[in-house]
Protein backbone atom coordinates (compact mmCIF):
# COMPACT_ATOMS: atom_id res chain seq x y z
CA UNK A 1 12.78 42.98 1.82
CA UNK A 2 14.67 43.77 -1.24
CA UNK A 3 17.60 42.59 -2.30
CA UNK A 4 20.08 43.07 -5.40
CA UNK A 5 23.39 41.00 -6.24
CA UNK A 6 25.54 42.14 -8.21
CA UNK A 7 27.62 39.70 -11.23
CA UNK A 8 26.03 37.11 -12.89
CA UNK A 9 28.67 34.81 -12.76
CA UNK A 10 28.24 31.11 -10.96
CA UNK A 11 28.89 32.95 -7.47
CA UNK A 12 25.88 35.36 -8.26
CA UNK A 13 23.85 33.01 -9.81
CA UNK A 14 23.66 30.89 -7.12
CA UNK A 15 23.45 33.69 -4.76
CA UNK A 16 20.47 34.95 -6.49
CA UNK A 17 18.97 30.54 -6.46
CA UNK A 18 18.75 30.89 -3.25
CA UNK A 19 17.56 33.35 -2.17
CA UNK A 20 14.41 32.90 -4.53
CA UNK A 21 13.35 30.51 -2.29
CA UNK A 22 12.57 32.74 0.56
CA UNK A 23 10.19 35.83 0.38
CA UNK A 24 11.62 39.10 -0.79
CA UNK A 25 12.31 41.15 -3.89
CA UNK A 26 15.30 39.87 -5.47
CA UNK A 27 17.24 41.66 -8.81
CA UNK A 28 20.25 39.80 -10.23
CA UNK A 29 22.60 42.23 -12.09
CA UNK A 30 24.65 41.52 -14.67
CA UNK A 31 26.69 43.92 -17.15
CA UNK A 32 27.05 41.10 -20.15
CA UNK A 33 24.07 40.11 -22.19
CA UNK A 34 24.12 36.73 -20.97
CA UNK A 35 24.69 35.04 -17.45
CA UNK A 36 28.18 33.07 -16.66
CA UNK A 37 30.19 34.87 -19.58
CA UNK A 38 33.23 36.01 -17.43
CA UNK A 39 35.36 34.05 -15.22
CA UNK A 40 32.70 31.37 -15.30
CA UNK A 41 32.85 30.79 -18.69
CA UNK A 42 36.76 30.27 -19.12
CA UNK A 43 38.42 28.20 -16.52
CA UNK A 44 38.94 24.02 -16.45
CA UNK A 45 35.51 23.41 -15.50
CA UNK A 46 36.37 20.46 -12.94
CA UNK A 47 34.36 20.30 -9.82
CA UNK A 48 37.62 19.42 -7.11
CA UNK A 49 37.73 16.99 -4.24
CA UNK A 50 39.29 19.60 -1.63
CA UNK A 51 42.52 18.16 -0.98
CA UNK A 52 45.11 21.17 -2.50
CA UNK A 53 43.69 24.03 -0.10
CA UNK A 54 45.38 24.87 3.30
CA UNK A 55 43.31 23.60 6.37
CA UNK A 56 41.74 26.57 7.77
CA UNK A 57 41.20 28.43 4.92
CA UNK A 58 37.88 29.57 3.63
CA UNK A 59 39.13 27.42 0.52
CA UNK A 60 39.25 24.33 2.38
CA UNK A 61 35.92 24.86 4.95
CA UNK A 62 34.20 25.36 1.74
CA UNK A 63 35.36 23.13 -1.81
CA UNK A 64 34.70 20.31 0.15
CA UNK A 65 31.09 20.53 0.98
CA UNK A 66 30.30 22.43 -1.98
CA UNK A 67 31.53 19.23 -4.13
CA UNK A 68 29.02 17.15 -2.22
CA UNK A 69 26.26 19.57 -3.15
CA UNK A 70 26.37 19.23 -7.21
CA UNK A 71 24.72 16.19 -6.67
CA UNK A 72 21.08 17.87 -5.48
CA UNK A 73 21.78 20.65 -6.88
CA UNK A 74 22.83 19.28 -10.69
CA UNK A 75 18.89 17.23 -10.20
CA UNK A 76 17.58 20.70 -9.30
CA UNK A 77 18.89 22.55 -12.35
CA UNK A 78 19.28 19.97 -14.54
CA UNK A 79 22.45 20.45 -15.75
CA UNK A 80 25.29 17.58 -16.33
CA UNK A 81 27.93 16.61 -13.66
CA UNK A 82 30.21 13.65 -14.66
CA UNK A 83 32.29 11.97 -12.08
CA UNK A 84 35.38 11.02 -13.81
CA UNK A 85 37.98 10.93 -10.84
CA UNK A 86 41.19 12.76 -10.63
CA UNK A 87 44.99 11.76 -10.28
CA UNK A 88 47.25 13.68 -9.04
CA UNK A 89 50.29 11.71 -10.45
CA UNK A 90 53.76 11.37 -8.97
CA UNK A 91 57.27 9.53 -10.36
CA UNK A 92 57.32 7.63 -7.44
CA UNK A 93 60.18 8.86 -5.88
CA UNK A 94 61.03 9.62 -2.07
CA UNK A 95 59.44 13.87 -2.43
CA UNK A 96 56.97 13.05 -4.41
CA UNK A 97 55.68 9.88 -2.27
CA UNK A 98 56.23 12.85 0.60
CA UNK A 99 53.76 15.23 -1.58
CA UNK A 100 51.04 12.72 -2.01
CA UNK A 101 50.94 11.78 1.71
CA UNK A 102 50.61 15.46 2.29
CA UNK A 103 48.05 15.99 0.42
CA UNK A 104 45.92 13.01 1.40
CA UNK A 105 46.10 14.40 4.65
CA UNK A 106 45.42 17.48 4.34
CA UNK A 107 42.50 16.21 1.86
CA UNK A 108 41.27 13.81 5.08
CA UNK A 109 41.53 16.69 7.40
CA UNK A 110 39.16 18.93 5.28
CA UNK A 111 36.41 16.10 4.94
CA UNK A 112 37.39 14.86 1.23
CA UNK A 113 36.00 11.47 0.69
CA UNK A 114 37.13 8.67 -1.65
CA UNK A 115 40.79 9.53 -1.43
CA UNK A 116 43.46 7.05 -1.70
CA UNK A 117 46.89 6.05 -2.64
CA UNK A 118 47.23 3.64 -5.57
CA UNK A 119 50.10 2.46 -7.06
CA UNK A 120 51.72 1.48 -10.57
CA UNK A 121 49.02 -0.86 -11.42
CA UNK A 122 45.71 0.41 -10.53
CA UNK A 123 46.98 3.90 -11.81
CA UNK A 124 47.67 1.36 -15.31
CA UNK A 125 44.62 0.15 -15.51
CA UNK A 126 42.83 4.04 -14.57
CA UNK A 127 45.14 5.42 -17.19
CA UNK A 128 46.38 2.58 -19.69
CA UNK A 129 47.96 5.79 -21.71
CA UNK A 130 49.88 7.13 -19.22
CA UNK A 131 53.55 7.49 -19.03
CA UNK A 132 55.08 4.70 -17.40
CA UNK A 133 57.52 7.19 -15.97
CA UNK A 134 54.35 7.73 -12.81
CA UNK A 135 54.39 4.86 -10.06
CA UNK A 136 51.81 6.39 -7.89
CA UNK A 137 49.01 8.65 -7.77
CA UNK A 138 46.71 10.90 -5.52
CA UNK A 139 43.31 9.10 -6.66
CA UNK A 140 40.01 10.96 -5.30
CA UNK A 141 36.73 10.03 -6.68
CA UNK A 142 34.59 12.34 -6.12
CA UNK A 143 36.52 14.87 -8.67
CA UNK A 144 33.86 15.75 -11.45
CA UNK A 145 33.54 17.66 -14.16
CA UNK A 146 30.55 20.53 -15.25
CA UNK A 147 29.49 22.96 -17.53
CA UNK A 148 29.92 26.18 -14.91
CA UNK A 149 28.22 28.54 -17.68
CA UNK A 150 25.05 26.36 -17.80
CA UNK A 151 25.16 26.32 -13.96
CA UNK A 152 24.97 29.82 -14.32
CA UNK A 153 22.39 30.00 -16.65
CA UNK A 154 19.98 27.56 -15.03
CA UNK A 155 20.43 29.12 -11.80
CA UNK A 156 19.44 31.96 -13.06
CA UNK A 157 16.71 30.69 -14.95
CA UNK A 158 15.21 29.14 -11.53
CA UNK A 159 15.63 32.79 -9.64
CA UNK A 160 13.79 33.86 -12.17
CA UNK A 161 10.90 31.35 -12.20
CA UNK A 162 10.72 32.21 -8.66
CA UNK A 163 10.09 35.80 -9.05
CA UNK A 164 13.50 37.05 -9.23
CA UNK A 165 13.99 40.68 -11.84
CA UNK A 166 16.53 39.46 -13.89
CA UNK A 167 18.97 42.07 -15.09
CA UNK A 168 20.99 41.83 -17.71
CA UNK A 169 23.56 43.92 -20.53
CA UNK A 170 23.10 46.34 -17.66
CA UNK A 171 26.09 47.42 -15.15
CA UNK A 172 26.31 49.23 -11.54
CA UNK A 173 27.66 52.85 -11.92
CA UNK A 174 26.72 54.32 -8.69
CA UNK A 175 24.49 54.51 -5.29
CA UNK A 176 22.80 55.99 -2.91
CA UNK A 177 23.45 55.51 1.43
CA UNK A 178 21.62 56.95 4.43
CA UNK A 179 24.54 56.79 6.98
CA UNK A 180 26.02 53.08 7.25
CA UNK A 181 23.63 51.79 4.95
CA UNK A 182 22.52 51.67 1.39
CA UNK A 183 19.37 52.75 -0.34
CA UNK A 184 19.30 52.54 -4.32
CA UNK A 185 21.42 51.22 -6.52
CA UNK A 186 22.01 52.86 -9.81
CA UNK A 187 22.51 51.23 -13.64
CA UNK A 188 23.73 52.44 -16.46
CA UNK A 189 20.49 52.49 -18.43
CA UNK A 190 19.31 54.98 -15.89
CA UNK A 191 17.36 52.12 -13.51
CA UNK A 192 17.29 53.31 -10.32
CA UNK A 193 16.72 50.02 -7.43
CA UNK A 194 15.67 50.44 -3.68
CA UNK A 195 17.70 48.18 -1.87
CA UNK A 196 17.48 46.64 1.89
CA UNK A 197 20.78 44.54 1.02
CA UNK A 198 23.09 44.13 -1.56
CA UNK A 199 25.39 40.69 -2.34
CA UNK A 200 28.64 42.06 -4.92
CA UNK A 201 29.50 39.13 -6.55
CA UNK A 202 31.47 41.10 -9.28
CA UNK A 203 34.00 38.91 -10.58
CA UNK A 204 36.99 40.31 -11.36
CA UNK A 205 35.48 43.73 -10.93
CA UNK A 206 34.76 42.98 -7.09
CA UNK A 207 36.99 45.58 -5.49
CA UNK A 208 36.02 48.17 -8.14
CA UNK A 209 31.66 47.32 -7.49
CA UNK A 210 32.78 47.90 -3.69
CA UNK A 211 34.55 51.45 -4.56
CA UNK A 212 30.86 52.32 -5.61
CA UNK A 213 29.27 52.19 -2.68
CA UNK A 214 31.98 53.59 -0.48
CA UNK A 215 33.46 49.93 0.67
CA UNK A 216 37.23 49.20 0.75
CA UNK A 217 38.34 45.30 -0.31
CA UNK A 218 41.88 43.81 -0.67
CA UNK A 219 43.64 44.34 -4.56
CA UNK A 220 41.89 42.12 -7.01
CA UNK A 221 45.05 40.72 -8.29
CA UNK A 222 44.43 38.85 -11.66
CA UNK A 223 46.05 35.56 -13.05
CA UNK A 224 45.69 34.80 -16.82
CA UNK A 225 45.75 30.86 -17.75
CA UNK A 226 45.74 29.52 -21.22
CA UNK A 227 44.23 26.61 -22.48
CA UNK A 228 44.37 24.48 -25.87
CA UNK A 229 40.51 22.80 -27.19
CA UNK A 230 41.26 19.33 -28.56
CA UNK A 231 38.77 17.61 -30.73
CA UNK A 232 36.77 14.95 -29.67
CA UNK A 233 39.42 11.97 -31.08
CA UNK A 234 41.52 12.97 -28.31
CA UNK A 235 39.38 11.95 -25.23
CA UNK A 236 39.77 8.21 -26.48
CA UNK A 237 43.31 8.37 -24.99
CA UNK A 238 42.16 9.81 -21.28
CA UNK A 239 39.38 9.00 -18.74
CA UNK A 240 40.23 11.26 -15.54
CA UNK A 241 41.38 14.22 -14.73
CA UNK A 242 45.30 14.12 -14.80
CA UNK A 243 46.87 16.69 -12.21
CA UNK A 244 51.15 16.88 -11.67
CA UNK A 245 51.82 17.90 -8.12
CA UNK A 246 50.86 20.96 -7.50
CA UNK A 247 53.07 23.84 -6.44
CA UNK A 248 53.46 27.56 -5.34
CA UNK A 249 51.88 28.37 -8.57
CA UNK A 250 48.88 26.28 -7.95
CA UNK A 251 47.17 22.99 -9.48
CA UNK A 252 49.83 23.03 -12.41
CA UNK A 253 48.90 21.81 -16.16
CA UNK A 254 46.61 19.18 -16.45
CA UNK A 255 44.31 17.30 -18.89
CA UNK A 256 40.61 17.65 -18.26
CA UNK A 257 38.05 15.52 -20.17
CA UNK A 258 35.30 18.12 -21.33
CA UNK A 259 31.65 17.15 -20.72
CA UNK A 260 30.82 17.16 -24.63
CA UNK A 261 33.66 14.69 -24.96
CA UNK A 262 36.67 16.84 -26.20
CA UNK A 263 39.69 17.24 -24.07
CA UNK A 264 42.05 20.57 -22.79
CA UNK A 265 45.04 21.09 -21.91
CA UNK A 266 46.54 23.66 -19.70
CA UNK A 267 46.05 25.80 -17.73
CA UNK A 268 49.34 28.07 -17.41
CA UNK A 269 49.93 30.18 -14.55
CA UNK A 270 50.60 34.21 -15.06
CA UNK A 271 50.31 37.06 -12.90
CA UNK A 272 48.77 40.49 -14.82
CA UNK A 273 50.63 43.31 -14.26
CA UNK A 274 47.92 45.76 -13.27
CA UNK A 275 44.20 45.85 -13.97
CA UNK A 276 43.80 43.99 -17.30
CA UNK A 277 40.83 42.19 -17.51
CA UNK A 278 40.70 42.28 -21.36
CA UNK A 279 44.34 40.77 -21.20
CA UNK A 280 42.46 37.34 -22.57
CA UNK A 281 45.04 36.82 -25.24
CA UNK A 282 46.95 33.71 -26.04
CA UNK A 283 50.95 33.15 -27.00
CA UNK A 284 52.48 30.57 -28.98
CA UNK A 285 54.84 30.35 -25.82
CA UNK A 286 52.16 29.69 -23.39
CA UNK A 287 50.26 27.15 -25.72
CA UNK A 288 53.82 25.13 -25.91
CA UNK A 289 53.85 25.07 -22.10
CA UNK A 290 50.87 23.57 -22.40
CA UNK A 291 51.53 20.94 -25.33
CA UNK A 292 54.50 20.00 -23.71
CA UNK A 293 52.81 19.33 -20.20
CA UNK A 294 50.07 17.13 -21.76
CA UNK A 295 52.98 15.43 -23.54
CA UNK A 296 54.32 14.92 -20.49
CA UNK A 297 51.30 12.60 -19.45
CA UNK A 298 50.43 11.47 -22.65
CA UNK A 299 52.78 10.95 -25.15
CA UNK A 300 50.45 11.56 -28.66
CA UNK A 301 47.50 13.90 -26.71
CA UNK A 302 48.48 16.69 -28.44
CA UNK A 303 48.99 15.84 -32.10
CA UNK A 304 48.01 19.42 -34.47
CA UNK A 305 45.44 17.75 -36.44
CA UNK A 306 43.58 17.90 -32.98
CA UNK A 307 43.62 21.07 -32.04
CA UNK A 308 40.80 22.84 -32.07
CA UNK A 309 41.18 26.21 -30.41
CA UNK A 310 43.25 28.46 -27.82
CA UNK A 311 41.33 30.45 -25.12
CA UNK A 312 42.18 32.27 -22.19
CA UNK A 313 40.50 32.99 -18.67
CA UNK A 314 41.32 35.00 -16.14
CA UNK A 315 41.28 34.96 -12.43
CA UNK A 316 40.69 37.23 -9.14
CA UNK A 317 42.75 36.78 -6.18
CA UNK A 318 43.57 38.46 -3.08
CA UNK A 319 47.41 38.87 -1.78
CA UNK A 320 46.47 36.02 0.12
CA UNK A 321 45.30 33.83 -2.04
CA UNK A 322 41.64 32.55 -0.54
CA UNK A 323 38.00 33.69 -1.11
CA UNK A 324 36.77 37.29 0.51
CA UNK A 325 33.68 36.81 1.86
CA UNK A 326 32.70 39.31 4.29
CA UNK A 327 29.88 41.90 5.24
CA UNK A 328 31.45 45.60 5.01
CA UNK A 329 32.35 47.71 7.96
CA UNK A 330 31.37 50.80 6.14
CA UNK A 331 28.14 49.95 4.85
CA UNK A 332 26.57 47.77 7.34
CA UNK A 333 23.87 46.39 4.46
CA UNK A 334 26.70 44.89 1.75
CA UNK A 335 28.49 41.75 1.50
CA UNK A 336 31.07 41.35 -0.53
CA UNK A 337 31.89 37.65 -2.04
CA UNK A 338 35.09 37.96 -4.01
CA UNK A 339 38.54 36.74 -4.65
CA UNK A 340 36.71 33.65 -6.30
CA UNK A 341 40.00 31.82 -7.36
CA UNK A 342 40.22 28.04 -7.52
CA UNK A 343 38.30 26.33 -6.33
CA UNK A 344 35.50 28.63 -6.44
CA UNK A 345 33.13 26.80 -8.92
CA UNK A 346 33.42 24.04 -6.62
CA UNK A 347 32.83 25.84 -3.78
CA UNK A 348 30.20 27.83 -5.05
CA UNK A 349 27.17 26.39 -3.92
CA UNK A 350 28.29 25.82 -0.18
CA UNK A 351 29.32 29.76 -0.90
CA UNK A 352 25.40 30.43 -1.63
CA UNK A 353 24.33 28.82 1.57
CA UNK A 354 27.33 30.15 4.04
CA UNK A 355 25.96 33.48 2.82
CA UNK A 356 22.36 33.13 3.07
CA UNK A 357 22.11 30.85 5.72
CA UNK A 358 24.70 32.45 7.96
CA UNK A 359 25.95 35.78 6.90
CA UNK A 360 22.62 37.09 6.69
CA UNK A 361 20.38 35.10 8.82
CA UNK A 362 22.80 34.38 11.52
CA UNK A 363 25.50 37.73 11.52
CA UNK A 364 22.84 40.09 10.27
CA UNK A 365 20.10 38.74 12.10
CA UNK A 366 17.92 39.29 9.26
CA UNK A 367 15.18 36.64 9.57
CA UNK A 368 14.41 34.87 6.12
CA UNK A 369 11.06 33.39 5.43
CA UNK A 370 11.22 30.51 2.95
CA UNK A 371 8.07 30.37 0.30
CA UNK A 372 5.79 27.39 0.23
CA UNK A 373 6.34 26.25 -3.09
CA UNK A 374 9.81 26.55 -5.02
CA UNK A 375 10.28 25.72 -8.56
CA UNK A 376 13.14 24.18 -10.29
CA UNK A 377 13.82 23.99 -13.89
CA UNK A 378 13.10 21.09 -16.06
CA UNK A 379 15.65 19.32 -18.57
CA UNK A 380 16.17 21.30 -21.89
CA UNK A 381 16.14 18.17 -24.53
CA UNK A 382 19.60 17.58 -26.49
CA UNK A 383 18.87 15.33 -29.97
CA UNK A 384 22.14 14.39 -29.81
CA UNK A 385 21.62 12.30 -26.38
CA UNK A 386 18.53 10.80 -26.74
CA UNK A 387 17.79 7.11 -27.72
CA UNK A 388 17.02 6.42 -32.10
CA UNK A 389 13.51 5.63 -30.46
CA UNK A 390 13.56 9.11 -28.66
CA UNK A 391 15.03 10.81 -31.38
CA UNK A 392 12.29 9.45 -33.44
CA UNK A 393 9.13 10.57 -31.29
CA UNK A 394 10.73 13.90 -30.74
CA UNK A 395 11.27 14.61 -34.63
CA UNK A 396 7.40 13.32 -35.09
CA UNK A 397 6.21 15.90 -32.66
CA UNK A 398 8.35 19.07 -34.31
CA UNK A 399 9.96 18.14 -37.38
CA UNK A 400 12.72 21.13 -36.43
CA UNK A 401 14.42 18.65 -33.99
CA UNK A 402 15.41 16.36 -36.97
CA UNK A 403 17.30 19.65 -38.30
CA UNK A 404 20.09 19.78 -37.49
CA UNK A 405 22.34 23.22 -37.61
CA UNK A 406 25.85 22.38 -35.62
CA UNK A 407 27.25 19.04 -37.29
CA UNK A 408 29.87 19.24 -34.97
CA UNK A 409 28.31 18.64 -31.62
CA UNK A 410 24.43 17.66 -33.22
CA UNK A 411 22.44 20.53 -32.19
CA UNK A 412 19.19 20.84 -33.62
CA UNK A 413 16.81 23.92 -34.90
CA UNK A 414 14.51 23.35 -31.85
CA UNK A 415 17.16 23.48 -29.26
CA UNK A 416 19.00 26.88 -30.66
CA UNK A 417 14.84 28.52 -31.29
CA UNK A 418 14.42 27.36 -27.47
CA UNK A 419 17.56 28.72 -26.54
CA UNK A 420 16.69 32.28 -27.85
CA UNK A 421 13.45 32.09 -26.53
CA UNK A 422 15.08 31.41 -22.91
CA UNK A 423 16.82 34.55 -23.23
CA UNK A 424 19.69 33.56 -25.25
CA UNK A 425 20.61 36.99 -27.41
CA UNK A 426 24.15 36.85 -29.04
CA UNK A 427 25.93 34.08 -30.69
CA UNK A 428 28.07 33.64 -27.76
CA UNK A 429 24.45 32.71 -25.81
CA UNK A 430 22.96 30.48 -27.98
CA UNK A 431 26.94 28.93 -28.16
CA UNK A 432 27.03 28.37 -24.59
CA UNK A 433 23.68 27.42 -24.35
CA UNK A 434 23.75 24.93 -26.89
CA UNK A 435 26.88 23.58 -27.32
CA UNK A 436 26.54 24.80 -31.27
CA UNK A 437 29.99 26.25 -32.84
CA UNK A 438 31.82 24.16 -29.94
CA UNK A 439 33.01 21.78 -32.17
CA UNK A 440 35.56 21.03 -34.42
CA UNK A 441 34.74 23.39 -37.16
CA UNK A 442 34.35 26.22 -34.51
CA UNK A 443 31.24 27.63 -36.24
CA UNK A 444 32.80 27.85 -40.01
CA UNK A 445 29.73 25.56 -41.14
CA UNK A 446 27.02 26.46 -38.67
CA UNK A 447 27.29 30.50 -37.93
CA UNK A 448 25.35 31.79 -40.84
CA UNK A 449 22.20 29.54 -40.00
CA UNK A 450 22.57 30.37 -36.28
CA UNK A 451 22.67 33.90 -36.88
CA UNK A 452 19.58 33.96 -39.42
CA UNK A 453 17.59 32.10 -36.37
CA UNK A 454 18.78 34.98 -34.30
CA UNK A 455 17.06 37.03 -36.63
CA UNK A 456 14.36 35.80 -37.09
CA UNK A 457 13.27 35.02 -33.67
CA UNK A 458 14.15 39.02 -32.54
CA UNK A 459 12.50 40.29 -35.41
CA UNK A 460 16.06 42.52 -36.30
CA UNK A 461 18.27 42.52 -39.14
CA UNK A 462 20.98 39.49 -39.65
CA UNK A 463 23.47 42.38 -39.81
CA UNK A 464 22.25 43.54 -36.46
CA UNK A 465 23.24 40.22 -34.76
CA UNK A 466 25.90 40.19 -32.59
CA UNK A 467 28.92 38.12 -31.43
CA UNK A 468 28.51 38.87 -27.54
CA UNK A 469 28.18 42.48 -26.60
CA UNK A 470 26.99 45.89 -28.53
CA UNK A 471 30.52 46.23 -30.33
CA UNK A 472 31.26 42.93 -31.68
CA UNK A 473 29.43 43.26 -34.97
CA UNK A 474 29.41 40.17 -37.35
CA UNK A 475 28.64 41.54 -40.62
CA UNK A 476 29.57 45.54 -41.61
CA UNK A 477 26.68 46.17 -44.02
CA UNK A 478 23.34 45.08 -45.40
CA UNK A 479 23.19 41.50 -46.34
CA UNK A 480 20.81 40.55 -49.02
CA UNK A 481 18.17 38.37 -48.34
C-alpha cells in the first residue's frame, strides 16, 4: 500500500509517525525546506488541559486525550515537555466566579484531569508576582509546555528511520484519479507518486491541496496573532501559564514560560481579510495590546530592556471554528485533516491515531499490518544541559562540543554540524533545531559562524546560504575567504 501526506507541519508529522509503524510505502510532503516551519513553528507552544472547547466538539473529544499522550510520545521522540500548570485567573467577582465554574465543568465533562478551584492564597503562593487584583483561579495541572517544531522534526525523523521517503522544499501542484479515486500525485520538481491513499494535512493551504484533487472543504479562514520574545530575566517573575478568561475571541493574552527559559506575551486575536498567509507582520498597536495584557498580570513583565523580538503566526479555521477531519465524498481515497486551530498541537497526536486507527482501519476498512520492529529516535545531546562532569567527558571525546557558537542559549559546534547532518539546510533549520540565534542577541554574534558551518558541511558557497527558502539570500555577492 502506498501512501502520501501532504504538510509537514506537527499534524503531518505525526500522521506520517504513525503510520511508519505499519507496512506500506509512506512519502511525507512538504513545500518548505524544513519540517514544522508554518503554523507549527509560530503559535504559544503550550500543550492545553481541554477545558475551553465546547463538549461535543471534535476540539474537546480530542485536546484532552492528546495531552495525555505527550507523555509516551515526548520518551519516544525525545523531545522536552515541561509541566508547568496553567491559571486561568479571575477578579473574584460574582461572573467571573460564574466563568470558572463553567469551565471546570465543561473541563470535567471532557475528561480533563487535575482541575481545580483555588483561591487567593494558593493562587499567591503559585504566582507570588501576580496582581493582587485576582482572588481565584482555574488551576489545571496537566497544562505543559513544548517545542511543536522539534515535535515535528523528530517525528519526522522517526518516519523516516522507519522507511518513510521524506519529501521536502517540494510542493503538490496537481494529480491524477481513476473515477472516485486517486492515482499519482504530482510535485513541482516534476516527481510523479503512485498513491493508494492520500492524508492533506496542508496547513493553512488545506482547502487549496483539496482543490487539487477535485475535493471541496469549508473556507480556510485565517487569524493572525502577535507575540512579543522576552529575554530570559523575565521568566524569574512567572512559573505557569497565566490565561484571563477566555472569550468569543478565544484563549485571550497570556504569558507562557518558553521551554529555553524566556517568556512571551500575547497572543492577539485578528481575523485576515482574505487569503493572506504571508500577512505575518507585526504593529506597534498589536505589540501594546500585548504589553499592556502582560502588565495586566504582572506589573514589571514587560520592561523594554527585555524585549527580545516580535513575531507573528497565523491560524486556519473553519466558519465553525473546530478541526475538519473527514474522508472526501468525491475522492473516496483522501482524507482531509484541517482547520487545525487551537488546540491542535495538543490534540495532535490523538489526531494521528483517530485517523489511522479509525478513519482508515475502521471507516475505510483498510486493514493495517503493524511491522515487527519500530524504531524511535534517540536524544540529540545539548552542552548546555548536561552536568560539568558530562560536559567534561563529552568535550574529551570531540573537542567541538567545548565550542561554543550561540552565547546566547550555549549551543555548541557539534550540535549545529549534527544538526546539518540530520537534514537541517537553512539558517532557519539549524535555528529551530538548535536553539542557536534564539537568544537575546537574535543571531547578531553567532550568524556568520553558523552560516560558514553551513558551508562547509554542503560543500557550497557562504553566499549561497540561505535564511529559509530559495529567495531569502543572506549575503548579495562573493564574500572573501
Amino acid at each position: 500500500m502506498k501512501v502520501a501526506v501532504i504538510g509537514g507541519g506537527i499534524v503531518g508529522c505525526l500522521l506520517a509517525y504513525e503510520l511508519s509503524k505499519y507496512d506500506l510505502e509512506l512519502f511525507l510532503i512538504e513545500k518548505n525546506n524544513d519540517f514544522g516551519q508554518g503554523v507549527t513553528k509560530a503559535n504559544s507552544a503550550i500543550i492545553h488541559g481541554g477545558y475551553d472547547d465546547p463538549p461535543g466538539s471534535m476540539r474537546a473529544k480530542l485536546c484532552a486525550d492528546g495531552n495525555k499522550k505527550y507523555d509516551i510520545l515526548s520518551k519516544e521522540l525525545s523531545v522536552q515537555i515541561k509541566r508547568i500548570g496553567s491559571l486561568v485567573v479571575s477578579d473574584g467577582l460574582t461572573d467571573s466566579e460564574k466563568k470558572l465554574e463553567e469551565l471546570y465543568n465543561r473541563g470535567t465533562k471532557n475528561g480533563v484531569k487535575g482541575l481545580s478551584i483555588i483561591g487567593r492564597d494558593k493562587l499567591q503562593s503559585i504566582e507570588p508576582n501576580l496582581d493582587k487584583k485576582y482572588k481565584k483561579a482555574l488551576y489545571c495541572e496537566s497544562a505543559a509546555i513544548s517545542e511543536p517544531w522539534m515535535i515535528a522534526v523528530s517525528a519526522a525523523k522517526a518516519a523516516g528511520r522507519n522507511g518513510a521517503k521524506l519529501i521536502t522544499g517540494d510542493s503538490v501542484i496537481d494529480s491524477t484519479s481513476k473515477g472516485n479515486r486517486v492515482r499519482t500525485v504530482i510535485l513541482s520538481s516534476g516527481k510523479e507518486i503512485e498513491v493508494d491513499l492520500v492524508l492533506n494535512a496542508a496547513g493553512v493551504y488545506f482547502d487549496k491541496v483539496a482543490k487539487i484533487f477535485g475535493v471541496q472543504t469549508p473556507e480556510v479562514l485565517l487569524v493572525k496573532g502577535q507575540y512579543l520574545l522576552l529575554d530570559h530575566l523575565a521568566s524569574e517573575l512567572v512559573n505557569t501559564i497565566i490565561f484571563p478568561l477566555p472569550s468569543e475571541k478565544g484563549k485571550g493574552k497570556l504569558i507562557v514560560p518558553t521551554i529555553d527559559g524566556g517568556i512571551l506575551l500575547g497572543p492577539t486575536s485578528e481575523a485576515i481579510d482574505g487569503f493572506k498567509p504571508e500577512d505575518t507582520r507585526t504593529t506597534s498597536e498589536g505589540i501594546k495590546e500585548v504589553i499592556n495584557a502582560g502588565e495586566e498580570f504582572v506589573h514589571g513583565i514587560s520592561r523594554p530592556k527585555w524585549f527580545i523580538k516580535t513575531f507573528a503566526g497565523l491560524r486556519p479555521e473553519t466558519p465553525n471554528k473546530d478541526f475538519y477531519i473527514k474522508i472526501a465524498s468525491e475522492k473516496t481515497n483522501f482524507i482531509t485533516v484541517g482547520g487545525m486551530r487551537s488546540p491542535g498541537l495538543t490534540a495532535a497526536p490523538a489526531v494521528a491515531d483517530y485517523v489511522v486507527e479509525y478513519l482508515i482501519q475502521e471507516k475505510m476498512g483498510i486493514r493495517l499490518i503493524k511491522k515487527d520492529h519500530f524504531k524511535t529516535v534517540a536524544s540529540g545531546l545539548r552542552i548546555k544541559e548536561l552536568s560539568f562532569e558530562e560536559a567534561s567527558r563529552k568535550i574529551e571525546e570531540d573537542s567541538s562540543f567545548g565550542r561554543i557558537i550561540c552565547q546566547c542559549n550555549q549551543v555548541s559546534e557539534k550540535e549545529i554540524r549534527d544538526a546539518i547532518r540530520n537534514g537541517a539546510n537553512t539558517l532557519d533549520d539549524v535555528k529551530f533545531r538548535t536553539r542557536a540565534t534564539f537568544g537575546r542577541c537574535q543571531g547578531g554574534f553567532c550568524t556568520w559562524k553558523i552560516m560558514k558551518i553551513i558551508s562547509e558541511e554542503h560543500n557550497i558557497p557562504i553566499e549561497e546560504v540561505k535564511k529559509n527558502d530559495e529567495e531569502s539570500e543572506l549575503l548579495d555577492g562573493k564574500v572573501r575567504p
